[in-house]
C-alpha atoms as a PDB file:
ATOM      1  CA  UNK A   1       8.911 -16.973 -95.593  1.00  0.00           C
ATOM      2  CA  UNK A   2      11.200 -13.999 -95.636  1.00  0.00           C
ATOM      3  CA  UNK A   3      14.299 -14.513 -93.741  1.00  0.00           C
ATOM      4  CA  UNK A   4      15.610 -11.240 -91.414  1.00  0.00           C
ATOM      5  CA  UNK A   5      19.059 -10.427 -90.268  1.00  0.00           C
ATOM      6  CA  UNK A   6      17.724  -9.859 -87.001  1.00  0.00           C
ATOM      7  CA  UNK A   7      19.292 -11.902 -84.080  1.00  0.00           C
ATOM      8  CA  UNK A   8      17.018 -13.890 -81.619  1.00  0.00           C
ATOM      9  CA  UNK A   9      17.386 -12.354 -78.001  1.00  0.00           C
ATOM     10  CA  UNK A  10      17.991 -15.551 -75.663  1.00  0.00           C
ATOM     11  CA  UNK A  11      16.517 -14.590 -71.997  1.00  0.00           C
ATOM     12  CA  UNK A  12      19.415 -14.859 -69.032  1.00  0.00           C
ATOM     13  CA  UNK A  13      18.583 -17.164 -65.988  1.00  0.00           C
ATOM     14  CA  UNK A  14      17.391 -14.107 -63.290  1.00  0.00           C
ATOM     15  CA  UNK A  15      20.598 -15.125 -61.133  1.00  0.00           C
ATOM     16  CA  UNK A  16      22.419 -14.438 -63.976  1.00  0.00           C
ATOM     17  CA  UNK A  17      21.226 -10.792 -65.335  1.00  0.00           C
ATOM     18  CA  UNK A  18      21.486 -10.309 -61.146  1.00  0.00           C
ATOM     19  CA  UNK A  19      25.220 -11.450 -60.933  1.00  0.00           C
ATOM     20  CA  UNK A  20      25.760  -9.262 -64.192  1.00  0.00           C
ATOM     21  CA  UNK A  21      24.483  -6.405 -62.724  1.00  0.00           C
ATOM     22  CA  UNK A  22      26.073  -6.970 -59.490  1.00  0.00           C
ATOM     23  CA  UNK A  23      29.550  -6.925 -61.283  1.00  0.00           C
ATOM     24  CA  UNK A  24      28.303  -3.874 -63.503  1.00  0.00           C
ATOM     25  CA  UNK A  25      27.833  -1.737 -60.355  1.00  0.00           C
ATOM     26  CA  UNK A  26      31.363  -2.870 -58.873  1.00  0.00           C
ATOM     27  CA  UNK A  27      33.274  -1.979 -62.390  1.00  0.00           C
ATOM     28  CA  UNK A  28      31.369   1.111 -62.034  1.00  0.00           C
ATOM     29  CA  UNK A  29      32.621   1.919 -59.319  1.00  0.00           C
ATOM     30  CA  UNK A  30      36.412   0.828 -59.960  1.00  0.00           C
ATOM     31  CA  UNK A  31      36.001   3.511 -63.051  1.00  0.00           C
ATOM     32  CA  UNK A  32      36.630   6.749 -61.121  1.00  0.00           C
ATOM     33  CA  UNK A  33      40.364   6.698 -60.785  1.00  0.00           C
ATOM     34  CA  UNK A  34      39.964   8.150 -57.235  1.00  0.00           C
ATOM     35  CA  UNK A  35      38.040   5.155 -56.382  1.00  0.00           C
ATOM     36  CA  UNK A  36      41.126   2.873 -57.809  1.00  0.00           C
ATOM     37  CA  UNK A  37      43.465   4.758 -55.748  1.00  0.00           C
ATOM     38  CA  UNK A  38      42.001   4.154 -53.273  1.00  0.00           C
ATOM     39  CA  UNK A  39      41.513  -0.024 -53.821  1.00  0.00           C
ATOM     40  CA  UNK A  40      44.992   0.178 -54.864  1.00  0.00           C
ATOM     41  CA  UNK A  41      46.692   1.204 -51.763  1.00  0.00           C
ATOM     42  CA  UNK A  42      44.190  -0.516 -49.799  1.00  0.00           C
ATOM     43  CA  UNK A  43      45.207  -3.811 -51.641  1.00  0.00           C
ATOM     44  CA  UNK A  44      49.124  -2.477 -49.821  1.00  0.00           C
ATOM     45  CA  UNK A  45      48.089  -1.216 -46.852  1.00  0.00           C
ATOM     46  CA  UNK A  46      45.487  -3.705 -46.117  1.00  0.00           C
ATOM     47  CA  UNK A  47      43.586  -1.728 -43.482  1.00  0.00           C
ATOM     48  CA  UNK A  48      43.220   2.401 -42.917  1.00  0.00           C
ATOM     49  CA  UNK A  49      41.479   5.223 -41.213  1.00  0.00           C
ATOM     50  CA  UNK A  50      39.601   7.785 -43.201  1.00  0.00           C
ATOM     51  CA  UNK A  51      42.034  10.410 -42.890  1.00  0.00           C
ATOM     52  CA  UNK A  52      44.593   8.134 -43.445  1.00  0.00           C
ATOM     53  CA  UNK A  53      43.931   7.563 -47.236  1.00  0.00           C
ATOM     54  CA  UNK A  54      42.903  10.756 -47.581  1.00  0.00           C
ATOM     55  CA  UNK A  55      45.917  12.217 -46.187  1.00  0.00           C
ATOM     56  CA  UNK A  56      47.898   9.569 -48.634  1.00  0.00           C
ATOM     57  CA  UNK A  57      45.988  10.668 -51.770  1.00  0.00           C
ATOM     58  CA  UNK A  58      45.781  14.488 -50.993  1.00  0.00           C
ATOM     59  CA  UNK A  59      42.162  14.749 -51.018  1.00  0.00           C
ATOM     60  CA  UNK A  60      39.969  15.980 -48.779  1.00  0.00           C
ATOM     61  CA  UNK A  61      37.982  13.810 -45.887  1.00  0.00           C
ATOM     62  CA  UNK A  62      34.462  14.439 -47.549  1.00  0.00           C
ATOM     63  CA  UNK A  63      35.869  13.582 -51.254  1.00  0.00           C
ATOM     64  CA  UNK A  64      37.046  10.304 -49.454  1.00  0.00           C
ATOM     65  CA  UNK A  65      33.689   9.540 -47.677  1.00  0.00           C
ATOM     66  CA  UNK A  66      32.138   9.962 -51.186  1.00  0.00           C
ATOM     67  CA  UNK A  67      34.155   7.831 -52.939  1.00  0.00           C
ATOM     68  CA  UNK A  68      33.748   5.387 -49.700  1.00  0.00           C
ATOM     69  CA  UNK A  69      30.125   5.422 -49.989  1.00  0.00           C
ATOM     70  CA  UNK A  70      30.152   4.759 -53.386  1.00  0.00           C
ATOM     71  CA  UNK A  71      32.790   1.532 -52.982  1.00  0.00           C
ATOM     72  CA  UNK A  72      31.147   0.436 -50.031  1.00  0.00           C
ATOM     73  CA  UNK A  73      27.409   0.310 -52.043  1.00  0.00           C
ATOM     74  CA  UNK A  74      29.567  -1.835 -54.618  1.00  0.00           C
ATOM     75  CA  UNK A  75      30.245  -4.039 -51.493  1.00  0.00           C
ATOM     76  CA  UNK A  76      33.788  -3.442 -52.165  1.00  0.00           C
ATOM     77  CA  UNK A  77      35.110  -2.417 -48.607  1.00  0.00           C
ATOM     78  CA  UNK A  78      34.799  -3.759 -45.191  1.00  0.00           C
ATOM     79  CA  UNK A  79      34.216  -1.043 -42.701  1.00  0.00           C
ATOM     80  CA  UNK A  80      35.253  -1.857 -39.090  1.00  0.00           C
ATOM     81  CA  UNK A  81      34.520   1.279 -36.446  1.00  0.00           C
ATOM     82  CA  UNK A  82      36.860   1.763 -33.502  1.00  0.00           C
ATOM     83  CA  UNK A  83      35.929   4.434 -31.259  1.00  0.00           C
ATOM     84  CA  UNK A  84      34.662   7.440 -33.657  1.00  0.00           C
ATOM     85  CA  UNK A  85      37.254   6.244 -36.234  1.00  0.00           C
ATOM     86  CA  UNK A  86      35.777   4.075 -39.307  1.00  0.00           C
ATOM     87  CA  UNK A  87      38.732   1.931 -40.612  1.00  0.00           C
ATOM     88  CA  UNK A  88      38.118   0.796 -44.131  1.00  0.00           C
ATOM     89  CA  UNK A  89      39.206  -2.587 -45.942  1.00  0.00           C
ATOM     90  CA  UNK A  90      39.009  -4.433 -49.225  1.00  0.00           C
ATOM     91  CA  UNK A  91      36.453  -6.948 -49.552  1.00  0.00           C
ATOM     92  CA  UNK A  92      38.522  -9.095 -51.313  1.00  0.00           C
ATOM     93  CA  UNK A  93      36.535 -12.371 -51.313  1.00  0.00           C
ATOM     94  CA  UNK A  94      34.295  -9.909 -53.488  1.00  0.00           C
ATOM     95  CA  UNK A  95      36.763  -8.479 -55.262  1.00  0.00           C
ATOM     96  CA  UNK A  96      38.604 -11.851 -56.370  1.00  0.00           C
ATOM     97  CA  UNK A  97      35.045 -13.646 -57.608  1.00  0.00           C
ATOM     98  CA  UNK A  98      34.366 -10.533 -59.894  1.00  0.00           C
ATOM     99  CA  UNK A  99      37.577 -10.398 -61.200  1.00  0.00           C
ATOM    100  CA  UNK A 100      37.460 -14.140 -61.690  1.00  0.00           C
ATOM    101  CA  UNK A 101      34.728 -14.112 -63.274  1.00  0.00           C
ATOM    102  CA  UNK A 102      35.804 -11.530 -65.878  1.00  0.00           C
ATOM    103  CA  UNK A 103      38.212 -14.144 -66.567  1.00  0.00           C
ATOM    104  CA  UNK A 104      35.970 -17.163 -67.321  1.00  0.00           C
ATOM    105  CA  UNK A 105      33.553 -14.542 -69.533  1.00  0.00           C
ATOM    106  CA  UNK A 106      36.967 -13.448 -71.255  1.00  0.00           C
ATOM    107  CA  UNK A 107      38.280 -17.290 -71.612  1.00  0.00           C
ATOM    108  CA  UNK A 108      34.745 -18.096 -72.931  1.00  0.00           C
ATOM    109  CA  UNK A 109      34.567 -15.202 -75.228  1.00  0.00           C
ATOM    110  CA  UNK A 110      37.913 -16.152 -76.932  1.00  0.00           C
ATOM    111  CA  UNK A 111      37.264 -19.753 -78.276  1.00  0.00           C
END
């Protein structure tokens, strides 16, 4: 029998090709460095309006509201509405189990 060089493809439990690509769309979405601005002084701030961190990062409102949409699909912010004013959080249960488990893949990957 001839032998190949080819390597066999092992098949990922379904919860875990979902928590990979679960974690896939949140880097994603920590990629754009307006996005990371915006995490970044959310993880100081802790909560603000809207115009607030667009004010902070000298964009405009809709930039912000697309970047929001696209952190908020990643499930990384908590939205809470007050009146007509949307006041946006970090998710950081979310946030700290992805990172975490970056960490365990990297420990893993090291040995």
């Amino acid at each position: 029998m001839k032998e190949t060089n080819s390597e066999k493809l092992v098949s990922l439990p379904v919860a875990e090709v979902d928590d990979s690509c679960r974690r896939a769309k949140i880097f994603a979405a920590l990629a754009d460095p307006t996005r990371l601005k915006i995490v970044e002084l959310l993880a100081n701030a802790g909560e603000l309006s809207g115009t607030e961190i667009a004010q902070s990062l000298g964009i405009s409102l809709a930039l912000f509201c697309h970047h929001s949409k696209t952190l908020s699909e990643a499930g990384l912010l908590d939205i809470r509405k007050e009146g007509q004013t949307k006041y946006n959080s970090l998710n950081w249960e979310l946030l700290n189990a992805c990172l975490q488990s970056l960490m365990r893949g990297a420990s893993v990957s090291d040995q």
